[in-house]
N, C-alpha and C. Protein backbone atom coordinates (compact mmCIF):
# COMPACT_ATOMS: atom_id res chain seq x y z
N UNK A 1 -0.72 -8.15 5.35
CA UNK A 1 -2.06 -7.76 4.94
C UNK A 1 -2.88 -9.00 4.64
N UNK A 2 -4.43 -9.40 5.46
CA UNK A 2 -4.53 -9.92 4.71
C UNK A 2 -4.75 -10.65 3.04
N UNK A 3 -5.40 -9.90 2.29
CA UNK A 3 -5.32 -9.94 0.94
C UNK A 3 -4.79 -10.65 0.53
N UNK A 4 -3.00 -10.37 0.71
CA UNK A 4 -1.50 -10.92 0.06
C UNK A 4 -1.85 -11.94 0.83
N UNK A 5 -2.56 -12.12 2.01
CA UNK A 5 -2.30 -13.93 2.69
C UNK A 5 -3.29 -14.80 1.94
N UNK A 6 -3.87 -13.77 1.65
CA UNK A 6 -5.38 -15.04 1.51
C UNK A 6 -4.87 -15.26 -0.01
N UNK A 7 -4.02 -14.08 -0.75
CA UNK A 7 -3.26 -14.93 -2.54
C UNK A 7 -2.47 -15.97 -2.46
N UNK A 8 -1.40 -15.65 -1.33
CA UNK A 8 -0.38 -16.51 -0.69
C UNK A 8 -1.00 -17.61 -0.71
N UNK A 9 -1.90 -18.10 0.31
CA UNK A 9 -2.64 -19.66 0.88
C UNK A 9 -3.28 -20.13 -0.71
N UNK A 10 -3.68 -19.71 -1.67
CA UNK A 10 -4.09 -20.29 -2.61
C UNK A 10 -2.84 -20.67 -3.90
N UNK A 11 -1.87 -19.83 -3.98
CA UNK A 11 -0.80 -20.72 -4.28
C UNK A 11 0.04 -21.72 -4.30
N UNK A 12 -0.38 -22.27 -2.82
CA UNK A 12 0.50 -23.22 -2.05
C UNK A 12 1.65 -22.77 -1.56
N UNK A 13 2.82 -22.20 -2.46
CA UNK A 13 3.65 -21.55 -2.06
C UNK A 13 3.71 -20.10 -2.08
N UNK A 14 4.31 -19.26 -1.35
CA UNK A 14 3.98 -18.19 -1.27
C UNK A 14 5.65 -17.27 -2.25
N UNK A 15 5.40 -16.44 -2.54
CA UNK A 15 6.63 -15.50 -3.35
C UNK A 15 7.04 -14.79 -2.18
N UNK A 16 8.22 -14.75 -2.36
CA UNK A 16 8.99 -13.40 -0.90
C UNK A 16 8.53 -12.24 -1.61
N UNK A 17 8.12 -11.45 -1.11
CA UNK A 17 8.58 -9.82 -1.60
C UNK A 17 9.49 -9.57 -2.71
N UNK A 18 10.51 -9.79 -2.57
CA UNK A 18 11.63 -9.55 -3.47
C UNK A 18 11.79 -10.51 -4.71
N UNK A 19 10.90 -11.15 -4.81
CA UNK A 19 10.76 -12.04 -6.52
C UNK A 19 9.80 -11.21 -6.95
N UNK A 20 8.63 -10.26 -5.79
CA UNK A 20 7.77 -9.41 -6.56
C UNK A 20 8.56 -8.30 -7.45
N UNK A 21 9.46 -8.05 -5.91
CA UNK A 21 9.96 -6.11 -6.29
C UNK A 21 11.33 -7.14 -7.68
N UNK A 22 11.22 -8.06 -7.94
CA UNK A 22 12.36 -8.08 -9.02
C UNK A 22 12.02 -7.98 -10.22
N UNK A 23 10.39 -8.81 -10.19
CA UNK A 23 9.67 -8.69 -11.68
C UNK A 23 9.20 -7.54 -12.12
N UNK A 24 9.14 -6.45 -11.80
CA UNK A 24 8.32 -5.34 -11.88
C UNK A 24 9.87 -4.66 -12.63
N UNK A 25 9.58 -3.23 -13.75
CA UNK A 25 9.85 -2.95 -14.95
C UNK A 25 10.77 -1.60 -13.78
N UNK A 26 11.42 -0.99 -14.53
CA UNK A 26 12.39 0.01 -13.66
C UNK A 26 11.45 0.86 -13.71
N UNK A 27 10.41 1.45 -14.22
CA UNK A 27 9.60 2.12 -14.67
C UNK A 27 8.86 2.16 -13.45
N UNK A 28 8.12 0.98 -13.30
CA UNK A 28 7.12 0.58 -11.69
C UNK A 28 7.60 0.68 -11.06
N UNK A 29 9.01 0.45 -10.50
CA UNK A 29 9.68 0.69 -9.16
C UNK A 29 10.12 1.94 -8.78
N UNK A 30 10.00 3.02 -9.89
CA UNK A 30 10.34 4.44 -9.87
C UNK A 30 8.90 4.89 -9.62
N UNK A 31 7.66 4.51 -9.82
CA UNK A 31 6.59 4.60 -9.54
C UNK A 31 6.62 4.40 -8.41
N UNK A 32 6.02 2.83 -7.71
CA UNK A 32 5.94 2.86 -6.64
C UNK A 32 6.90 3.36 -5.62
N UNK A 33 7.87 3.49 -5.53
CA UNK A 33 8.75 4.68 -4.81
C UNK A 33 8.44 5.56 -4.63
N UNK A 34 7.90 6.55 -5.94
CA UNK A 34 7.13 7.81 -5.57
C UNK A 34 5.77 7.63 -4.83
N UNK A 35 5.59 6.54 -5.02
CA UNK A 35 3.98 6.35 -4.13
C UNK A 35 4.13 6.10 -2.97
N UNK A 36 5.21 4.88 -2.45
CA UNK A 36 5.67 4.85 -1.23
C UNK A 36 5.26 5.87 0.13
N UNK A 37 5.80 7.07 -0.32
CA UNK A 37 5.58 8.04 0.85
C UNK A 37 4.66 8.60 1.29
N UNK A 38 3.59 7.74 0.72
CA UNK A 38 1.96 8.12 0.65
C UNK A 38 0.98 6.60 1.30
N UNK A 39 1.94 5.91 1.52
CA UNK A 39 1.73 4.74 2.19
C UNK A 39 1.09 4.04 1.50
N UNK A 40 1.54 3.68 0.38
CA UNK A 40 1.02 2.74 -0.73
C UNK A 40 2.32 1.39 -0.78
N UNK A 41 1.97 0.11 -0.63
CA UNK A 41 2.76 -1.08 -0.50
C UNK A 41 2.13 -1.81 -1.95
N UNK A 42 3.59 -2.75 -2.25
CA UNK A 42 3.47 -3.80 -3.53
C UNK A 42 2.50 -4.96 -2.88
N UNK A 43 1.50 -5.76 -3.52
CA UNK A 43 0.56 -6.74 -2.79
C UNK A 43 1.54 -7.96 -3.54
N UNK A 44 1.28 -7.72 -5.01
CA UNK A 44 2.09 -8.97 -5.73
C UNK A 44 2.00 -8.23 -7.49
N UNK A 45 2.71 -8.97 -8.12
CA UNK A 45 3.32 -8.74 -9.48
C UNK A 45 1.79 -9.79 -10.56
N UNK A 46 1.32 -9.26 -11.44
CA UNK A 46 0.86 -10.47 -11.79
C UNK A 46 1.98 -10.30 -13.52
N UNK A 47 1.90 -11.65 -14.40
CA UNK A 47 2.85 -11.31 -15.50
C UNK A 47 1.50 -11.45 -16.37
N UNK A 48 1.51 -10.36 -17.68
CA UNK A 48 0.25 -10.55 -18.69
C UNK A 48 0.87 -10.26 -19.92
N UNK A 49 0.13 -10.71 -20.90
CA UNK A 49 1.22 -10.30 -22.67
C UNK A 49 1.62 -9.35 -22.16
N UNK A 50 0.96 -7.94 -21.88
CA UNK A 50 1.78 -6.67 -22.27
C UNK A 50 2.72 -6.83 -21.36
N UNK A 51 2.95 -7.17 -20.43
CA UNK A 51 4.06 -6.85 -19.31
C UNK A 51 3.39 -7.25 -18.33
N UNK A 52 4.54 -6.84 -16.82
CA UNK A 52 3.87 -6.99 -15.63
C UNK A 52 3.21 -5.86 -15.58
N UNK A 53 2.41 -6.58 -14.64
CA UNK A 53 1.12 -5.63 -13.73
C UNK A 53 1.23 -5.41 -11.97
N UNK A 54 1.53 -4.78 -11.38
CA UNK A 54 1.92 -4.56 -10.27
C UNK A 54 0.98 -4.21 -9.69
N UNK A 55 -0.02 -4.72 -8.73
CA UNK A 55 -1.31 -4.54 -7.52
C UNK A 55 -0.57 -3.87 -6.41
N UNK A 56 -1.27 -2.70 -6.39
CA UNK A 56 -0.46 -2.08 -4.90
C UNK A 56 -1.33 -1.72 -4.29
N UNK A 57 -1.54 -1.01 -3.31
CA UNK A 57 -2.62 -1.20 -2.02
C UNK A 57 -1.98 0.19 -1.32
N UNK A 58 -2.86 1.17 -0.75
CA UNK A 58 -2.51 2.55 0.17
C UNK A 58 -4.08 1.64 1.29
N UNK A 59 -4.06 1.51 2.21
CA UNK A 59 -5.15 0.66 3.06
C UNK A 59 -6.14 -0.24 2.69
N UNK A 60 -7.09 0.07 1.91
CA UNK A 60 -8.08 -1.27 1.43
C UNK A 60 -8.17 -0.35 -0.18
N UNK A 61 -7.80 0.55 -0.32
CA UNK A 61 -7.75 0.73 -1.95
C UNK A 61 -6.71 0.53 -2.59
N UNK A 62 -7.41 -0.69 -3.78
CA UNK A 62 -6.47 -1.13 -4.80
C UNK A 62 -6.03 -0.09 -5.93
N UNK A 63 -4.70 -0.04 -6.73
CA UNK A 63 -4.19 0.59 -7.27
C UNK A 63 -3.38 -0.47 -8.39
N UNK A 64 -3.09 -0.02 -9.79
CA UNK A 64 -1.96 -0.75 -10.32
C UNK A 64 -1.16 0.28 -10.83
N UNK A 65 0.41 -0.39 -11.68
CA UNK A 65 1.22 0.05 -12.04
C UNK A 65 1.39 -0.29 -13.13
N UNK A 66 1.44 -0.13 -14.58
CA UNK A 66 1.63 -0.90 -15.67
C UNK A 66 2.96 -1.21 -16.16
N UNK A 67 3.39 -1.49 -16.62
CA UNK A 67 5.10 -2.02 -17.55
C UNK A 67 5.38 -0.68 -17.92
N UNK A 68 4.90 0.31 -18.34
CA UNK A 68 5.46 1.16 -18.43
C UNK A 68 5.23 2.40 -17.24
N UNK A 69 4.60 2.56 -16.01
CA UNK A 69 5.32 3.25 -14.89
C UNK A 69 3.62 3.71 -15.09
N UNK A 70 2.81 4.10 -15.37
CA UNK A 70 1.34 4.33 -15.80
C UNK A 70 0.54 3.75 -14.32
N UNK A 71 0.29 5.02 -13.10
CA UNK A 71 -0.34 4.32 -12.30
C UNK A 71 -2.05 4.90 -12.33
N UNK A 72 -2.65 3.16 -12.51
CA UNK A 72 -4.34 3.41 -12.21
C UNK A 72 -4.80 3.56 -10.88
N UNK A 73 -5.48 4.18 -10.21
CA UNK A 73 -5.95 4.42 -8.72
C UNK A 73 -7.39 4.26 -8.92
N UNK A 74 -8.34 3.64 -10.04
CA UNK A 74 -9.47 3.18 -10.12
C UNK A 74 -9.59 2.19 -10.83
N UNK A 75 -8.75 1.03 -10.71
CA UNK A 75 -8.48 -0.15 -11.81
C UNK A 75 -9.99 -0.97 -11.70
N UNK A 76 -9.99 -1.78 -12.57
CA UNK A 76 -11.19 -2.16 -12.73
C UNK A 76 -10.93 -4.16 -12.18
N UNK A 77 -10.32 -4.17 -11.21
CA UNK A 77 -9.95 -5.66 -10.91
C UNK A 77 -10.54 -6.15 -9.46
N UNK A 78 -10.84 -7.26 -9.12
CA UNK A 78 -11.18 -7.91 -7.79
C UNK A 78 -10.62 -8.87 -7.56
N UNK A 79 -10.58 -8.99 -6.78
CA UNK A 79 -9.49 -10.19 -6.09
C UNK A 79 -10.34 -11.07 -5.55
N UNK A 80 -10.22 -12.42 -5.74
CA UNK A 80 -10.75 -13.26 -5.31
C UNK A 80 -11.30 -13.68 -3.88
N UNK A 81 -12.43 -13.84 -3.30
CA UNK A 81 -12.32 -14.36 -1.62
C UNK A 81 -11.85 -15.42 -1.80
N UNK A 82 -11.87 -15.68 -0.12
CA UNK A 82 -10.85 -16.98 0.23
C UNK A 82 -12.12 -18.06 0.47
């Protein structure tokens, strides 16, 4: 996607997938699972006091997941251009 490329290229290094799907709470991953089959994908993990925050994406609408499994489908976040 681009999105995840254009976060990727401003990191320098980029995270595999699986350092995302590791940081995220058992809670979010039982979430996004159930979202899964609705064609919703993990973009990236961000970490904040309360917990992680999990950005997920169903085509160009953003979505999150909170530390405790709590999914927003009108979050109030933008992502930076490149």
């Amino acid at each position: 996607m681009q999105v995840a490329q254009q976060l990727q290229d401003r990191r320098g290094t980029s995270l595999h997938h699986d350092e995302h799907w590791n940081s995220m709470s058992a809670e979010q991953k039982m979430a996004l699972y159930n979202l899964h089959r609705f064609g919703y994908r993990l973009l990236f993990v961000r970490h904040l006091p309360s917990g992680p925050l999990a950005i997920i994406a169903q085509q160009n609408q953003l979505s999150t997941i909170d530390s405790h499994g709590n999914v927003n489908h009108n979050p109030r976040i933008r992502l930076r251009d490149q």
